[in-house]
PDB file of N, CA and C in Angstrom:
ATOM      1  N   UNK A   1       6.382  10.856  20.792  1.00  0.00           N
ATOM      2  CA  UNK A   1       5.683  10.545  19.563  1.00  0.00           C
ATOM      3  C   UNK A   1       5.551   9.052  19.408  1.00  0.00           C
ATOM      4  N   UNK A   2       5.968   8.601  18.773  1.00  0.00           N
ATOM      5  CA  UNK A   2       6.220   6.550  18.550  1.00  0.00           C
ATOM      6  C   UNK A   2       5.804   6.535  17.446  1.00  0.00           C
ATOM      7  N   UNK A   3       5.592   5.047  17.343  1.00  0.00           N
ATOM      8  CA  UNK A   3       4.476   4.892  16.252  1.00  0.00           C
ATOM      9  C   UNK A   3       3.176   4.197  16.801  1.00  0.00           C
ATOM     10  N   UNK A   4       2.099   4.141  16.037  1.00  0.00           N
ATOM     11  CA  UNK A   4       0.908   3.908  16.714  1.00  0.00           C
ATOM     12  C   UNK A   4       0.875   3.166  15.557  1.00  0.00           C
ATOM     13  N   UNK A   5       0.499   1.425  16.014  1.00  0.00           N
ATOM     14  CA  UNK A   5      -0.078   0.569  15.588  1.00  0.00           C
ATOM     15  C   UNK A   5      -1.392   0.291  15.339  1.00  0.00           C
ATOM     16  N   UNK A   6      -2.245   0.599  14.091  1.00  0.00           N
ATOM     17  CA  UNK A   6      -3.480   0.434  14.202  1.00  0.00           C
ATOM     18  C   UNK A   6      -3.691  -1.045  13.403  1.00  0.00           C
ATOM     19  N   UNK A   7      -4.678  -2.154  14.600  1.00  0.00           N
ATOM     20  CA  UNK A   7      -5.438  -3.218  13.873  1.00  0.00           C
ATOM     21  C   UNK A   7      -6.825  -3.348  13.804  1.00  0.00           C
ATOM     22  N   UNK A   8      -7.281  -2.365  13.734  1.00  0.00           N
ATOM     23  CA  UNK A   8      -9.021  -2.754  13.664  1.00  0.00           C
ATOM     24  C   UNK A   8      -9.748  -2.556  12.517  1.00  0.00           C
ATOM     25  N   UNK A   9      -9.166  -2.686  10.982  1.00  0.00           N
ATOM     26  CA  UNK A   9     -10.110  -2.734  10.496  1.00  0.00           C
ATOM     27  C   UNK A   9      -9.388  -4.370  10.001  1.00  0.00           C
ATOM     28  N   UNK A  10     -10.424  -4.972   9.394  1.00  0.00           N
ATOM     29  CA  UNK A  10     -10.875  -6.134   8.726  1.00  0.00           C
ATOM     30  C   UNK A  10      -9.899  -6.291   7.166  1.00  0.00           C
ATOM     31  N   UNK A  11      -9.083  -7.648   7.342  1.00  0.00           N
ATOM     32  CA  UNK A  11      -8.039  -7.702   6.100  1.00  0.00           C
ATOM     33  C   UNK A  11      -9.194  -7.541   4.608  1.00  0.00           C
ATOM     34  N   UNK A  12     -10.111  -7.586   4.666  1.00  0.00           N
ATOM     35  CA  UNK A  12     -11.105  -7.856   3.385  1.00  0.00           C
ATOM     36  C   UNK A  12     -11.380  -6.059   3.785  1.00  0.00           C
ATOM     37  N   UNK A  13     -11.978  -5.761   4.588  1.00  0.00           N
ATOM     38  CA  UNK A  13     -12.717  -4.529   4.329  1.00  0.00           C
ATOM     39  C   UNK A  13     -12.249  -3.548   3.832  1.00  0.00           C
ATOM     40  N   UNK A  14     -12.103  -3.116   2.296  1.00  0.00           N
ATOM     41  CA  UNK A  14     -11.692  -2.553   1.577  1.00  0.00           C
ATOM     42  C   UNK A  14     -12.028  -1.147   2.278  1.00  0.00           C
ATOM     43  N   UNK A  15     -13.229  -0.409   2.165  1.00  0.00           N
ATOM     44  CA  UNK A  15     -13.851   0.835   2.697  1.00  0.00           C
ATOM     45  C   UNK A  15     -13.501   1.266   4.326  1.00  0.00           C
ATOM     46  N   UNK A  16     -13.565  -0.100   4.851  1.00  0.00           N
ATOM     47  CA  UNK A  16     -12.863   0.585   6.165  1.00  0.00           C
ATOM     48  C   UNK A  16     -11.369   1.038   6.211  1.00  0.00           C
ATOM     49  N   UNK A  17     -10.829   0.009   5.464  1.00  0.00           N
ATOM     50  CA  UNK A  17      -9.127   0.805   5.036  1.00  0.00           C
ATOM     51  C   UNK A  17      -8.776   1.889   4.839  1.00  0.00           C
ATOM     52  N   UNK A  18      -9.764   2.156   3.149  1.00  0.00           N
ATOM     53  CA  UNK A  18      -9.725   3.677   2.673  1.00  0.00           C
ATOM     54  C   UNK A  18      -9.774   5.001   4.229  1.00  0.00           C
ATOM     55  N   UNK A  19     -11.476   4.104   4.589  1.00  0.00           N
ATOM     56  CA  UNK A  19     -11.604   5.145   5.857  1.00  0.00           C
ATOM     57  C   UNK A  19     -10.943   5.533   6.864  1.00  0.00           C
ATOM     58  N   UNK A  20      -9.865   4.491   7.091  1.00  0.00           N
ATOM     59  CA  UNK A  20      -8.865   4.823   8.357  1.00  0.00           C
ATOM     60  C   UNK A  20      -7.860   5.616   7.902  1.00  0.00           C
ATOM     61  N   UNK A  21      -7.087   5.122   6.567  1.00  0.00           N
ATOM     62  CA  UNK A  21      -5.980   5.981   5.872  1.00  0.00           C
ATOM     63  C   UNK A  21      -6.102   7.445   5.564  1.00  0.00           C
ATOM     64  N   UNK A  22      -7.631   7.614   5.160  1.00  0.00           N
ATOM     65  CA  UNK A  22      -7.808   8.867   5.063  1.00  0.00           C
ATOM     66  C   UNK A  22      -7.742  10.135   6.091  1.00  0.00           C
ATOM     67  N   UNK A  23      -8.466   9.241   7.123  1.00  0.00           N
ATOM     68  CA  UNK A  23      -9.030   9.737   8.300  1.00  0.00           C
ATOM     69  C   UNK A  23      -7.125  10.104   9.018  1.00  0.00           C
ATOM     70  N   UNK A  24      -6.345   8.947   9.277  1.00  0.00           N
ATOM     71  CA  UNK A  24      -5.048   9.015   9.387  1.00  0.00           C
ATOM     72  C   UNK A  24      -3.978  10.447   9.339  1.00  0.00           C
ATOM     73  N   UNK A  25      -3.782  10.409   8.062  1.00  0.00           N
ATOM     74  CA  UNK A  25      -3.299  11.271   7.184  1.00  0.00           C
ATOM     75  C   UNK A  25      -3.322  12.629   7.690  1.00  0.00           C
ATOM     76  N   UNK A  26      -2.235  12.936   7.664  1.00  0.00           N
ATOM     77  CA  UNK A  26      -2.238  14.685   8.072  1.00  0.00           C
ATOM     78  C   UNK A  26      -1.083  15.012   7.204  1.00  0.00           C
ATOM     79  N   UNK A  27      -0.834  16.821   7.057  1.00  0.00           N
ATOM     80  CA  UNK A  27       0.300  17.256   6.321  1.00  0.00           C
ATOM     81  C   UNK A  27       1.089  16.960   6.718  1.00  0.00           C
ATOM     82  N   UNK A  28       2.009  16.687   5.397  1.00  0.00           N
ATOM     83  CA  UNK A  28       3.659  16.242   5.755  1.00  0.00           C
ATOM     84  C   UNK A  28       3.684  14.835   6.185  1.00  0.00           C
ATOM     85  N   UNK A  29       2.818  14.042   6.418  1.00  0.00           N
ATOM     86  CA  UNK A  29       3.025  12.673   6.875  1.00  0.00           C
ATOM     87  C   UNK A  29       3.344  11.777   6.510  1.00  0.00           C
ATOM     88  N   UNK A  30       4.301  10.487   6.786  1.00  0.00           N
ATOM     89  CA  UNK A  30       3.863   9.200   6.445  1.00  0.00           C
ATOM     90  C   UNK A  30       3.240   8.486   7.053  1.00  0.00           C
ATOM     91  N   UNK A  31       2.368   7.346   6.031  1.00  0.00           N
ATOM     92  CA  UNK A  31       1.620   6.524   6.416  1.00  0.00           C
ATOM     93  C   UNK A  31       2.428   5.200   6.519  1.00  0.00           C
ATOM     94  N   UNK A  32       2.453   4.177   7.393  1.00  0.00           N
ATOM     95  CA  UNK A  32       2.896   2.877   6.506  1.00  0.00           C
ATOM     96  C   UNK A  32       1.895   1.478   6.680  1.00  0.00           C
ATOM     97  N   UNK A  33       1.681   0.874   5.576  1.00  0.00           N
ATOM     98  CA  UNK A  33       0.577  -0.200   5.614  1.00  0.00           C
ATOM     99  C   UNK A  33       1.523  -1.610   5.348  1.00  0.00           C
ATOM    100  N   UNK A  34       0.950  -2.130   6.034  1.00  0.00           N
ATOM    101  CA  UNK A  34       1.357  -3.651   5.913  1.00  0.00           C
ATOM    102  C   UNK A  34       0.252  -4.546   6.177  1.00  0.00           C
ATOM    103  N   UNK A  35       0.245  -5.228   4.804  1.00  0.00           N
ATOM    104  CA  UNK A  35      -1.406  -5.967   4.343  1.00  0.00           C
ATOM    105  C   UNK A  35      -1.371  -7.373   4.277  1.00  0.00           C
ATOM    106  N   UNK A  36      -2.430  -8.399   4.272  1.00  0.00           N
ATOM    107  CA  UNK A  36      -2.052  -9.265   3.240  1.00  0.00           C
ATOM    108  C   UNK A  36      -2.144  -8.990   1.922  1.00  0.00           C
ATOM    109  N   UNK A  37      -1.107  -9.710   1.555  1.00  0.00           N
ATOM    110  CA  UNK A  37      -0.416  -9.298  -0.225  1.00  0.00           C
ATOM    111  C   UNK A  37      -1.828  -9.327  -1.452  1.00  0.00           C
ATOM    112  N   UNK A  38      -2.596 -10.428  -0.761  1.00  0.00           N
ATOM    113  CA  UNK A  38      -3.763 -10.745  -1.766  1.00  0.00           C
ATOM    114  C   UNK A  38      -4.711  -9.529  -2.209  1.00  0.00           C
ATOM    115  N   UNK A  39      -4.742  -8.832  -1.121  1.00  0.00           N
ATOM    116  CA  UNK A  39      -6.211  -7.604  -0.573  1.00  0.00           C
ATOM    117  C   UNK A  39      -4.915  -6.376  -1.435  1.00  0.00           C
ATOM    118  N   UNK A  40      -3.952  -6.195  -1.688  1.00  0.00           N
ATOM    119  CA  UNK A  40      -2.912  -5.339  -1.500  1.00  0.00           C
ATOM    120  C   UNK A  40      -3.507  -4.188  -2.869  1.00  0.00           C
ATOM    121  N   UNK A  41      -3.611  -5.135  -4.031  1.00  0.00           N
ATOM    122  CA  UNK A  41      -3.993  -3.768  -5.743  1.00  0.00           C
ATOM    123  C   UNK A  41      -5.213  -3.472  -4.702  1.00  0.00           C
ATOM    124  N   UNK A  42      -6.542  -4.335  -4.270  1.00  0.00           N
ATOM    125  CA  UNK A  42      -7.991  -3.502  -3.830  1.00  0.00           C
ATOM    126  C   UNK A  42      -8.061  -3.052  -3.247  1.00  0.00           C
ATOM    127  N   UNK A  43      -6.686  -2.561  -1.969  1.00  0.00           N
ATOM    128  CA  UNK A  43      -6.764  -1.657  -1.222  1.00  0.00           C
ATOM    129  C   UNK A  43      -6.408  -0.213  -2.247  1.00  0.00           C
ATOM    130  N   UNK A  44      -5.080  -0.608  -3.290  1.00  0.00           N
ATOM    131  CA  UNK A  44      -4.317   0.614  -3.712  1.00  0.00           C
ATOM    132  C   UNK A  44      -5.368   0.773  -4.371  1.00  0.00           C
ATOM    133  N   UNK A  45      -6.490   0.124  -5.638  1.00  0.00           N
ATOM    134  CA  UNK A  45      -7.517   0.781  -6.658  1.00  0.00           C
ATOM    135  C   UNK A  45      -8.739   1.557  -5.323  1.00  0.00           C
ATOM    136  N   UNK A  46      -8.877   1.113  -4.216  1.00  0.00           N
ATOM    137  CA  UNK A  46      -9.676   2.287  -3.365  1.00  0.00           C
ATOM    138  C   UNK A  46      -9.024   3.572  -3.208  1.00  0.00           C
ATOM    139  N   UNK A  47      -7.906   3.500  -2.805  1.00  0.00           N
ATOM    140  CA  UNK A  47      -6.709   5.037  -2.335  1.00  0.00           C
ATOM    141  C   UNK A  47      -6.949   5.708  -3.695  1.00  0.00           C
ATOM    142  N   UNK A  48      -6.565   4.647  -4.739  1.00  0.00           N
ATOM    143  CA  UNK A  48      -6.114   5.773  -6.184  1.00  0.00           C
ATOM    144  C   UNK A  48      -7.270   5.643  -7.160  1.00  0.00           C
ATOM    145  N   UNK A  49      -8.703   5.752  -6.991  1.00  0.00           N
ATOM    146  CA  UNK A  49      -9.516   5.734  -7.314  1.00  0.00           C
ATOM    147  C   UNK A  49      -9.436   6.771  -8.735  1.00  0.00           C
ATOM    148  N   UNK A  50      -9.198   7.824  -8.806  1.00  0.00           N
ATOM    149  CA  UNK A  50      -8.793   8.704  -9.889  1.00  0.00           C
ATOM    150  C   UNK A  50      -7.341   8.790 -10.566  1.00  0.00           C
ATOM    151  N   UNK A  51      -6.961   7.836 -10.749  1.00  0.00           N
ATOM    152  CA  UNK A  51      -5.451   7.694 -11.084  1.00  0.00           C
ATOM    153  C   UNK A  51      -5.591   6.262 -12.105  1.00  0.00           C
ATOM    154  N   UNK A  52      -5.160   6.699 -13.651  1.00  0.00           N
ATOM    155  CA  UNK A  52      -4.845   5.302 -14.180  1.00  0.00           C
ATOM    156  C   UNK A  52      -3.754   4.984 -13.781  1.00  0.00           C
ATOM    157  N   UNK A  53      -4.175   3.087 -13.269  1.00  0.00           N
ATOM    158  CA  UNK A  53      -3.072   2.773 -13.107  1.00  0.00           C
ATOM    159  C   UNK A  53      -2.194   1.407 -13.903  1.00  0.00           C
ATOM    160  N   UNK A  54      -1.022   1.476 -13.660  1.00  0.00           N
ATOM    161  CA  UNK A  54      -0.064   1.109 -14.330  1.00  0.00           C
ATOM    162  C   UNK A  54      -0.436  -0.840 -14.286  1.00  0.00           C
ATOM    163  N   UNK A  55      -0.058  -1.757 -15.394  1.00  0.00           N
ATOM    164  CA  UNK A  55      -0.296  -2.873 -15.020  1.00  0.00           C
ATOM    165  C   UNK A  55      -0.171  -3.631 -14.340  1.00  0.00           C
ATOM    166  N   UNK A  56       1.380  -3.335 -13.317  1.00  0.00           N
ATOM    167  CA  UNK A  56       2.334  -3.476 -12.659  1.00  0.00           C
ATOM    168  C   UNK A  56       1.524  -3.724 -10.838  1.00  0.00           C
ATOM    169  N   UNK A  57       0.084  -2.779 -11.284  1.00  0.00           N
ATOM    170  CA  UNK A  57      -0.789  -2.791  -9.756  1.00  0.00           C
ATOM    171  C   UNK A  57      -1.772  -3.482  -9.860  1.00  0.00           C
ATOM    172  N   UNK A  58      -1.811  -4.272 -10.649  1.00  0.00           N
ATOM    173  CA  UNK A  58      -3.086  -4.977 -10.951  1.00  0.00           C
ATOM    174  C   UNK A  58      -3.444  -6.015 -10.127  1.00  0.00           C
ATOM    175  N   UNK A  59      -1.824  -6.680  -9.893  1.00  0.00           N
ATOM    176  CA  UNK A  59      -1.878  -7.526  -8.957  1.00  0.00           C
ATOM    177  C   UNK A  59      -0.968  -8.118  -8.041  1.00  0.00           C
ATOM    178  N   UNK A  60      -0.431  -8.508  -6.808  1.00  0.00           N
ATOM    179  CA  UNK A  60       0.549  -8.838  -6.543  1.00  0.00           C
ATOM    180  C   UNK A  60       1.513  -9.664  -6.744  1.00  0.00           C
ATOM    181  N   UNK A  61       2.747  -9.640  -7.409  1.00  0.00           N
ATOM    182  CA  UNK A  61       3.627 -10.858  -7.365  1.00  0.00           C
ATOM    183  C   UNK A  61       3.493 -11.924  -6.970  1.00  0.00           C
ATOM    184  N   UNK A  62       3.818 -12.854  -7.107  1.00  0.00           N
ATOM    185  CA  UNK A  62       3.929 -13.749  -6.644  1.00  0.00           C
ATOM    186  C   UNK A  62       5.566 -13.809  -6.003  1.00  0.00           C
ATOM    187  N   UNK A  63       6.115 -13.883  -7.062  1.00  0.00           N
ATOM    188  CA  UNK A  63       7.633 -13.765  -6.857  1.00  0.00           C
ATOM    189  C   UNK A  63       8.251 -12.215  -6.539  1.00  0.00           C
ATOM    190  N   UNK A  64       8.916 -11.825  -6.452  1.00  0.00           N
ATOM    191  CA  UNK A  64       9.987 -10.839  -6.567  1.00  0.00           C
ATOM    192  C   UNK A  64      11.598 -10.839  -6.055  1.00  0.00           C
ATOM    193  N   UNK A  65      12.360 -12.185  -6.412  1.00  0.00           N
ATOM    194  CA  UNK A  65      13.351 -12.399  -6.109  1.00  0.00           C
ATOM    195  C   UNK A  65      14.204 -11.156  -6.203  1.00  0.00           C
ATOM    196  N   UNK A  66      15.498 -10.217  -5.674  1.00  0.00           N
ATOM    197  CA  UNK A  66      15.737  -9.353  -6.082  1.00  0.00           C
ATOM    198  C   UNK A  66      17.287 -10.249  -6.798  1.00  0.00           C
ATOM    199  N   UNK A  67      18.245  -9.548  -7.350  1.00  0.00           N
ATOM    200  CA  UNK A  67      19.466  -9.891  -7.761  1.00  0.00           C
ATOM    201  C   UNK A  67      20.443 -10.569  -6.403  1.00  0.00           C
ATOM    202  N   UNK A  68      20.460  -9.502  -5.706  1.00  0.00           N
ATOM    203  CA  UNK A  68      21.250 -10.189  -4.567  1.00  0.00           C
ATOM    204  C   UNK A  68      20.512 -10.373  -3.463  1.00  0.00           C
ATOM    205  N   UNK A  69      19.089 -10.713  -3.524  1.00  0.00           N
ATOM    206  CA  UNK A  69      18.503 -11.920  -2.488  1.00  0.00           C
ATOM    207  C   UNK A  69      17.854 -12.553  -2.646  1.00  0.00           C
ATOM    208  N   UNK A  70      17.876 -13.711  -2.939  1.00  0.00           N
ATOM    209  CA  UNK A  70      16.419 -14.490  -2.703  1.00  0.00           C
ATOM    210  C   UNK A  70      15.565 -14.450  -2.198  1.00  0.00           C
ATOM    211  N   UNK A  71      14.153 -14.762  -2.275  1.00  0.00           N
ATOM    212  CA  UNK A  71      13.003 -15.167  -1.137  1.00  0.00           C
ATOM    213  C   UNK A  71      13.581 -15.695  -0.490  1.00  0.00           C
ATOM    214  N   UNK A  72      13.254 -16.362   0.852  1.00  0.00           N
ATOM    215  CA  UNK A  72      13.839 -17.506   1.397  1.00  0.00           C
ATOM    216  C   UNK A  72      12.934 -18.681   0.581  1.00  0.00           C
ATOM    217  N   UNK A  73      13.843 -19.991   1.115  1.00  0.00           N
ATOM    218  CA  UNK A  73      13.271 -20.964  -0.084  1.00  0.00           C
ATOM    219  C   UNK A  73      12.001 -21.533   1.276  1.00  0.00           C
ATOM    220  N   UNK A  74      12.047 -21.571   2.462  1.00  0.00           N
ATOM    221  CA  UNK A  74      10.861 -22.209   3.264  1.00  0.00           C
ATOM    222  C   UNK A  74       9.716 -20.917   3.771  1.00  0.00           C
ATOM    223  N   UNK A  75       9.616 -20.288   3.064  1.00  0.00           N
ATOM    224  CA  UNK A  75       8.166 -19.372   3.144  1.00  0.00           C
ATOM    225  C   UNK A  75       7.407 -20.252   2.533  1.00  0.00           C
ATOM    226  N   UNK A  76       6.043 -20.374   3.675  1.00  0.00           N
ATOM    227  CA  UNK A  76       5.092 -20.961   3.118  1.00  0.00           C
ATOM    228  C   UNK A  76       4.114 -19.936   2.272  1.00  0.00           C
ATOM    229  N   UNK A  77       2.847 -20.876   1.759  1.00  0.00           N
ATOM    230  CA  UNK A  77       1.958 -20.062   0.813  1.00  0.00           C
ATOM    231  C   UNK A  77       2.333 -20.240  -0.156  1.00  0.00           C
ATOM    232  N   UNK A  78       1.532 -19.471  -1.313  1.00  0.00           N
ATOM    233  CA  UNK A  78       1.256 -19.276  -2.318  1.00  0.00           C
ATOM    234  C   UNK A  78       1.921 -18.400  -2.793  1.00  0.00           C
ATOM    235  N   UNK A  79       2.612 -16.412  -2.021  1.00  0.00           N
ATOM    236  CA  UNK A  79       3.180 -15.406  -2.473  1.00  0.00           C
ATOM    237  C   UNK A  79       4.147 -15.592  -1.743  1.00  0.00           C
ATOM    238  N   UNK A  80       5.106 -15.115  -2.375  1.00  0.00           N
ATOM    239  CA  UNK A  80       6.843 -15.200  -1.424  1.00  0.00           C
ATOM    240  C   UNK A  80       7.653 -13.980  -1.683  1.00  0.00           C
ATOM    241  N   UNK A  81       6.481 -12.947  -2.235  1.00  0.00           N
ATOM    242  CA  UNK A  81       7.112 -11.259  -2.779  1.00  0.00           C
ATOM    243  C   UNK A  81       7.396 -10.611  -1.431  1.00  0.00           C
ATOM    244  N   UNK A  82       8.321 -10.395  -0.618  1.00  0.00           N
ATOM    245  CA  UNK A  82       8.891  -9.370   0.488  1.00  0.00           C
ATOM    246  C   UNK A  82       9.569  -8.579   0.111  1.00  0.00           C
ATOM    247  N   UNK A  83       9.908  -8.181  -1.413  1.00  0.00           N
ATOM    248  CA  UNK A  83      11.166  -7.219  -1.315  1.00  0.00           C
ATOM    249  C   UNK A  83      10.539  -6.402  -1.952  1.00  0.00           C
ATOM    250  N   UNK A  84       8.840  -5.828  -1.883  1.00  0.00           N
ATOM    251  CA  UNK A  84       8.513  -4.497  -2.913  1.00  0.00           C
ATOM    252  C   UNK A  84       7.964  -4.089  -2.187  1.00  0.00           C
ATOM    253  N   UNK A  85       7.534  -2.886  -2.206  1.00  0.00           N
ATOM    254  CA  UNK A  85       6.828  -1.544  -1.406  1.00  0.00           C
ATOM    255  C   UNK A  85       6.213  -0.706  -2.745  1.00  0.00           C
ATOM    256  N   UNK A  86       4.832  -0.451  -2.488  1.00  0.00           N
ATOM    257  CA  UNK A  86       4.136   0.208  -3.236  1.00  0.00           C
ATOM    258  C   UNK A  86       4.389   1.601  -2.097  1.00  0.00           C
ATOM    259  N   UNK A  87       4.450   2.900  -2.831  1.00  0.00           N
ATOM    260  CA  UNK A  87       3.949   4.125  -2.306  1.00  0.00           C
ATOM    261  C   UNK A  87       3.125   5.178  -3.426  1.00  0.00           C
ATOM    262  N   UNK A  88       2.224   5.454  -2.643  1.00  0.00           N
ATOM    263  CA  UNK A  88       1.314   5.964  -3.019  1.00  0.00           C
ATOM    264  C   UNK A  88       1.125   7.746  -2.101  1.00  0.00           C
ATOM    265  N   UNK A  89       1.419   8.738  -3.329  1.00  0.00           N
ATOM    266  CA  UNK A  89       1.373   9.916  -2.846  1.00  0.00           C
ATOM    267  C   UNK A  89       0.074  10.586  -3.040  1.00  0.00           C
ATOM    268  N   UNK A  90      -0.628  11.059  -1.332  1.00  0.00           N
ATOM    269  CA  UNK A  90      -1.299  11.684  -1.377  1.00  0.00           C
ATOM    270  C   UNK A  90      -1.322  13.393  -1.829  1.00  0.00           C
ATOM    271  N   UNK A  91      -2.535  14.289  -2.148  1.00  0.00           N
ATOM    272  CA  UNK A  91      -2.216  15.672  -1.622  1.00  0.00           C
ATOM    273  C   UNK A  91      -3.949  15.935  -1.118  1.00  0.00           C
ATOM    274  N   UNK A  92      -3.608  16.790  -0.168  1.00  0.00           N
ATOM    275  CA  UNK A  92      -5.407  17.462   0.200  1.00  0.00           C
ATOM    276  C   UNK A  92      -5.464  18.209  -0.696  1.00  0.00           C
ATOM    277  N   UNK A  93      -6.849  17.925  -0.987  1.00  0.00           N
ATOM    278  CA  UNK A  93      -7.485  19.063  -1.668  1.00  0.00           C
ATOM    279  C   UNK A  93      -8.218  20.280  -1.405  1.00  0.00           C
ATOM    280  N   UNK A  94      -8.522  21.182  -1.948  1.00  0.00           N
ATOM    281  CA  UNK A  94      -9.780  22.273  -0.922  1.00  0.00           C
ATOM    282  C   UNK A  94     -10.869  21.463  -0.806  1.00  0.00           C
ATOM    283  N   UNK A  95     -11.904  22.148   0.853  1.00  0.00           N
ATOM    284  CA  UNK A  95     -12.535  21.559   1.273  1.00  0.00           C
ATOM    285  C   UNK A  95     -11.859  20.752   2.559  1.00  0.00           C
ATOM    286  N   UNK A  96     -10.995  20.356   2.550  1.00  0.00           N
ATOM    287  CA  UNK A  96     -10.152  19.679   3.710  1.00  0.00           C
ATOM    288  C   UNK A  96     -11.103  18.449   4.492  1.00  0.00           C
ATOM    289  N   UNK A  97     -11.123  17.585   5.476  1.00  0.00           N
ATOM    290  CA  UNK A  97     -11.241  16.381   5.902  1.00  0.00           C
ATOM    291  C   UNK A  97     -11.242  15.806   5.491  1.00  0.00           C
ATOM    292  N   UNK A  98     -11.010  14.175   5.894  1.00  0.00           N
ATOM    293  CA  UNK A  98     -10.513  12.891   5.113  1.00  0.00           C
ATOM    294  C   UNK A  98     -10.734  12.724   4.051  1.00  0.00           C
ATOM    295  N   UNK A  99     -12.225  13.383   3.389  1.00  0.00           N
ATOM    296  CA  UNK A  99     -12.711  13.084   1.964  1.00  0.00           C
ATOM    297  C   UNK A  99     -11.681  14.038   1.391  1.00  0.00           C
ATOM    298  N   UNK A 100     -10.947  14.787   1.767  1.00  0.00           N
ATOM    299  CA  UNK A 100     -10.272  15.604   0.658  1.00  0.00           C
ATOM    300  C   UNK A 100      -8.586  15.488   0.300  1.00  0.00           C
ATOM    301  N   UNK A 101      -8.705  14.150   0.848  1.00  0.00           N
ATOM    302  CA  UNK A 101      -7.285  13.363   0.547  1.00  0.00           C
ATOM    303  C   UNK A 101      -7.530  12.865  -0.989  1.00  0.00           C
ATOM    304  N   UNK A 102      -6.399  13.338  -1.785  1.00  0.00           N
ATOM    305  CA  UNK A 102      -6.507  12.555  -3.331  1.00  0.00           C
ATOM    306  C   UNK A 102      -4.942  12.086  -3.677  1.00  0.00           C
ATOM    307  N   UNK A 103      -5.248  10.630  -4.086  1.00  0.00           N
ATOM    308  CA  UNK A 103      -4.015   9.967  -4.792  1.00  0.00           C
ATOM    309  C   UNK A 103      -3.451  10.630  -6.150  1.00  0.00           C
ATOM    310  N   UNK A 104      -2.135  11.334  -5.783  1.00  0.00           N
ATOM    311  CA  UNK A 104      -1.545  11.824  -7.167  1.00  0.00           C
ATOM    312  C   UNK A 104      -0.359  11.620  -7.495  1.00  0.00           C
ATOM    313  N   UNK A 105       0.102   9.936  -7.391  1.00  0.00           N
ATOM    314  CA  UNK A 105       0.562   8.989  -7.918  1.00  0.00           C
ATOM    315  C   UNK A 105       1.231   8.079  -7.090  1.00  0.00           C
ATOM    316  N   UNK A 106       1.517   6.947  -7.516  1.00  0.00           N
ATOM    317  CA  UNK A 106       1.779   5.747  -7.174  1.00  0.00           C
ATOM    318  C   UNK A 106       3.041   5.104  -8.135  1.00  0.00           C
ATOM    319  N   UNK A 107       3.947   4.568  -7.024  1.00  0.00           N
ATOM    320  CA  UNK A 107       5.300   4.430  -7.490  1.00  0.00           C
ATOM    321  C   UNK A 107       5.219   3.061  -6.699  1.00  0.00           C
ATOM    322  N   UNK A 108       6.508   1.696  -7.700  1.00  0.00           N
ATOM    323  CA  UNK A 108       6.472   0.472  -6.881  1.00  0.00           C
ATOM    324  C   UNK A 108       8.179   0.718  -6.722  1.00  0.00           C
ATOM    325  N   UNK A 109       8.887   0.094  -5.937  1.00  0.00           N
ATOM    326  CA  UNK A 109      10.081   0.156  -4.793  1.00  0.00           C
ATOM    327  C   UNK A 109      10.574  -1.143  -5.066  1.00  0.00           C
ATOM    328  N   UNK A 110      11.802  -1.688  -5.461  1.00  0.00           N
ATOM    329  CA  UNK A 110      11.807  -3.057  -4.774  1.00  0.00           C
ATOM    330  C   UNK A 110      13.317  -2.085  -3.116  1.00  0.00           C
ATOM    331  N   UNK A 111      12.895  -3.005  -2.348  1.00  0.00           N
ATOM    332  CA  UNK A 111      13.315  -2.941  -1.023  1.00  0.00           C
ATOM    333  C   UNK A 111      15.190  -2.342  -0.890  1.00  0.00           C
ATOM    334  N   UNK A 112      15.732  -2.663  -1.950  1.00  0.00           N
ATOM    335  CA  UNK A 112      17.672  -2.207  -2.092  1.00  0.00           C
ATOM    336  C   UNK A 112      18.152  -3.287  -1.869  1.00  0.00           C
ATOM    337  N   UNK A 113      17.747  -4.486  -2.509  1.00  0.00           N
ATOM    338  CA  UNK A 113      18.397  -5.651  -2.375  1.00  0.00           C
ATOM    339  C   UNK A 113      18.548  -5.862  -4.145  1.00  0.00           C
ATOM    340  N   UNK A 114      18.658  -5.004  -4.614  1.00  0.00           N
ATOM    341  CA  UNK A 114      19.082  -5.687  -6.000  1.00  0.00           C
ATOM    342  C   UNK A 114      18.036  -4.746  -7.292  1.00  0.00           C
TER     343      UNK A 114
END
């Protein structure tokens, strides 16, 4: 099995994202995404298109120091948030193929550092 690294769609291309994740996705699965942080709510408002969401996704941290870790203090940039994980639960719907993947809810994580 392994894991299979996919890089071909485009850090901006919102629709090709959706399209790969969907396409992805099978029962029982996890997915895991690792983005830049900036693109990160316009990827999740494509996935959870029918889902209000919470304010909390609006946009990415900047910060997210946890209790017992710091960022490190020499990360460059502008965002220095490493300790959160958005997950976002799919279910298929009837009809089945990629279009019949639907977001039915979204939870934020910080990492177990605090």
């Amino acid at each position: 099995r392994g894991l299979k690294v996919r890089a071909d769609v485009d850090k901006a291309d919102v629709d090709g994202f959706n399209r790969a994740v969907r396409a992805s996705l099978t029962n029982k699965s996890t997915l895991l995404v690792s983005w830049v942080h900036e693109y990160l709510p316009d990827l999740l408002r494509s996935l959870a298109a029918d889902l209000p969401l919470a304010p909390e996704f609006e946009t990415w941290p900047e910060r997210c120091d946890a209790a017992a870790w710091p960022e490190p203090a020499h990360l460059k940039g502008g965002n220095k948030c490493y300790d959160l994980a958005w997950q976002v639960t799919m279910e298929r719907r009837p009809g089945g193929g990629p279009e019949g993947w639907t977001a039915i809810k979204v939870q934020a994580f910080m990492q177990g550092f605090g």
